[in-house]
Protein backbone atom coordinates (compact mmCIF):
# COMPACT_ATOMS: atom_id res chain seq x y z
CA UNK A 1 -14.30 -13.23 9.66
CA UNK A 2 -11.42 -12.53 6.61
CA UNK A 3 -12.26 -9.20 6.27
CA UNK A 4 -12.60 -8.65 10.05
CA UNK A 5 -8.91 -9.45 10.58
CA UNK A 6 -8.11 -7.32 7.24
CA UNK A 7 -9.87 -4.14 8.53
CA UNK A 8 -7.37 -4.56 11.87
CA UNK A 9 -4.46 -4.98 9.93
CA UNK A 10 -5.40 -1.73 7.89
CA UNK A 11 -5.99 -0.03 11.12
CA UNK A 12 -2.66 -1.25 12.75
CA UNK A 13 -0.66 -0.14 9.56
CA UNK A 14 -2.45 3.34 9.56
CA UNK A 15 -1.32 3.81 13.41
CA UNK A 16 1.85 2.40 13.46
CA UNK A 17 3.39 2.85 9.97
CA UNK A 18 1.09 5.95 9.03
CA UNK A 19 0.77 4.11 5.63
CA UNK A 20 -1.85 6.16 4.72
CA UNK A 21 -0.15 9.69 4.88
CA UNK A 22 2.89 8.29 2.88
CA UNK A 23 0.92 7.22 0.41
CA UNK A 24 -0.92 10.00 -0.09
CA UNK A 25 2.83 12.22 -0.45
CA UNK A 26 3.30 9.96 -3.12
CA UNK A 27 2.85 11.91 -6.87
CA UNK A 28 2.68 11.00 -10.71
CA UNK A 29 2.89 13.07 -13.86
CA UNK A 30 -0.91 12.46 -14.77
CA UNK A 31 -2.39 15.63 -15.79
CA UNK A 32 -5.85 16.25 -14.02
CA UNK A 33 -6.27 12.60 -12.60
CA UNK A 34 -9.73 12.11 -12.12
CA UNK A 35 -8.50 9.81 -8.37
CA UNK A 36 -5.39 10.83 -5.90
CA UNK A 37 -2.26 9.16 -6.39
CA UNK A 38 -2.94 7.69 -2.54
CA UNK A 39 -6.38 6.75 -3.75
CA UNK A 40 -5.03 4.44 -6.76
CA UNK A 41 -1.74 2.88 -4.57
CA UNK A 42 -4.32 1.79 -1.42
CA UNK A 43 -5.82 -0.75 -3.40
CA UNK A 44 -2.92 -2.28 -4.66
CA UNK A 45 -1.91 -2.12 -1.29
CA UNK A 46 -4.42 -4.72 -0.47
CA UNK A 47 -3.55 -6.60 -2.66
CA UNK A 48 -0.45 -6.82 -1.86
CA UNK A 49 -1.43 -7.70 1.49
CA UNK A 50 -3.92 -10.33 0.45
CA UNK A 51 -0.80 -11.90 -2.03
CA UNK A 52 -3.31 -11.37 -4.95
CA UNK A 53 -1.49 -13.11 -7.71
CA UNK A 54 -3.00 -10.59 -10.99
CA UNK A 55 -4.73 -7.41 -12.14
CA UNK A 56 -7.82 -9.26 -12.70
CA UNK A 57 -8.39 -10.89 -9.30
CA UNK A 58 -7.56 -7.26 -8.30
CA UNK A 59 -10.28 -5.71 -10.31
CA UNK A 60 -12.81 -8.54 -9.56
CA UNK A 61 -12.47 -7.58 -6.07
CA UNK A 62 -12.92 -4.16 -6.71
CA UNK A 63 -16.05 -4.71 -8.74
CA UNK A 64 -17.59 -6.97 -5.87
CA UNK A 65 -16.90 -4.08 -2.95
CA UNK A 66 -14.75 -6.33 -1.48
CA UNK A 67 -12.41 -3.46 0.24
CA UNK A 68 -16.01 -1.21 1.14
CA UNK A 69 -15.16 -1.28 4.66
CA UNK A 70 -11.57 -0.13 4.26
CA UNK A 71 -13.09 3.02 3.00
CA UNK A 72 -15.31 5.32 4.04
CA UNK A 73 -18.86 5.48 3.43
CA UNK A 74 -19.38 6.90 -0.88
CA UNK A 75 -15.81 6.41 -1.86
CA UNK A 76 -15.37 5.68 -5.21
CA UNK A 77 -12.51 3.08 -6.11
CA UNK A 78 -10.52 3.47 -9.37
CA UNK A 79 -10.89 0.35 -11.70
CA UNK A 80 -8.03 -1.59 -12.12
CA UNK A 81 -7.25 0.46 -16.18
CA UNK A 82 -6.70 4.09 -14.15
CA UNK A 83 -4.45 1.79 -10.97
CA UNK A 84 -2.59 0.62 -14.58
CA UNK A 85 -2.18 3.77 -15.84
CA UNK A 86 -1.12 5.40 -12.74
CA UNK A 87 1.47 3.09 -11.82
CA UNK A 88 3.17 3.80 -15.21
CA UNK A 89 3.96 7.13 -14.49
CA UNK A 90 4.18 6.92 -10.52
CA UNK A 91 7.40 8.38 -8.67
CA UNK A 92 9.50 5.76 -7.77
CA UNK A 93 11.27 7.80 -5.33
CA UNK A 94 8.45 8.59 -3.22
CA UNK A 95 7.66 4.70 -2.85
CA UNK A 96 11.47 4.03 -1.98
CA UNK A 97 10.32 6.64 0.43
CA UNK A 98 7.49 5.31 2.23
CA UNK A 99 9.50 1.66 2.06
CA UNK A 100 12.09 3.45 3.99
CA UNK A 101 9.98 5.00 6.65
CA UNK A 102 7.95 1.24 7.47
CA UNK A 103 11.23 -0.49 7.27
CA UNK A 104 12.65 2.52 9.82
CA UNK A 105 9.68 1.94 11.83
CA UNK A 106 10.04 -1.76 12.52
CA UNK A 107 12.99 -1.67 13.48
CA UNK A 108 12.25 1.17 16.33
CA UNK A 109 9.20 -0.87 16.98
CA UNK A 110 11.59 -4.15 17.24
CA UNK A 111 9.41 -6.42 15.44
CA UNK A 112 11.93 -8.16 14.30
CA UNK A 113 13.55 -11.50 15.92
CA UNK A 114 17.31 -11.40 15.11
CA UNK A 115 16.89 -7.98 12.48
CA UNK A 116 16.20 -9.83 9.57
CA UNK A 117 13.75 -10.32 6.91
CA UNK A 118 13.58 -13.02 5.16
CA UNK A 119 17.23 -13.93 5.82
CA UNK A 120 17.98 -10.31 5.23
CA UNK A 121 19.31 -8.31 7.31
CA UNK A 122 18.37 -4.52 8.50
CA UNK A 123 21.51 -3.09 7.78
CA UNK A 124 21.12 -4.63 4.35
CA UNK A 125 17.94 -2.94 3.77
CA UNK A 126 19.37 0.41 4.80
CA UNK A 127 22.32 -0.12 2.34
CA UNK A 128 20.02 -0.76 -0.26
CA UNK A 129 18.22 2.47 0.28
């Protein structure tokens, strides 16, 4: 039933927030990466979603297919050394980016109670970017 509620919450951020096309905007200075920038950052994503505390739960989940129905049918994950590697040399100004555009969104979408996050509010966010 987890991963039933998971796969809407991936489908919710793809149609609201178009997570997925910011993400894949998003480049690195690898030099012929064998996996997509966008392909790397999704599951870390999850993870962030699923407030995995470490790398290693991270990889164990990738090992055991637990995000397989995130993904279509035959893709290929990148182990947790190439999401590593990648996130070294990823470009922090895309990510500001895409943090921008969700926090942009949520606030058209008023999803917010009194405009604040955490005790923080919108305008604060906007400063910050």
């Amino acid at each position: 039933m987890r991963k039933n509620y998971i796969v809407k919450l991936v489908n919710y951020m793809k149609n609201v927030y178009q997570i997925d096309r910011g993400l894949n905007k998003l480049s690195d200075r690898r030099v012929n990466p064998t996996y997509s920038t966008g392909q790397v950052i999704l599951p870390v994503f999850f993870g962030f979603l699923l407030r995995i505390k470490s790398f290693n739960e991270l990889n164990f989940m990738i090992k055991n297919h637990e995000f397989s129905k995130l993904f279509p049918r035959g893709t290929k994950l990148p182990q947790i050394d190439a999401i590593r590697d990648t996130l070294k040399v990823l470009d922090l100004e895309g990510l500001k980016q895409v943090n921008l555009n969700i926090v942009k969104t949520a606030v058209e979408k008023k999803v917010f109670d009194n405009g604040t996050i955490d005790g923080y509010t919108v305008a604060a966010i906007d400063a910050f970017y």
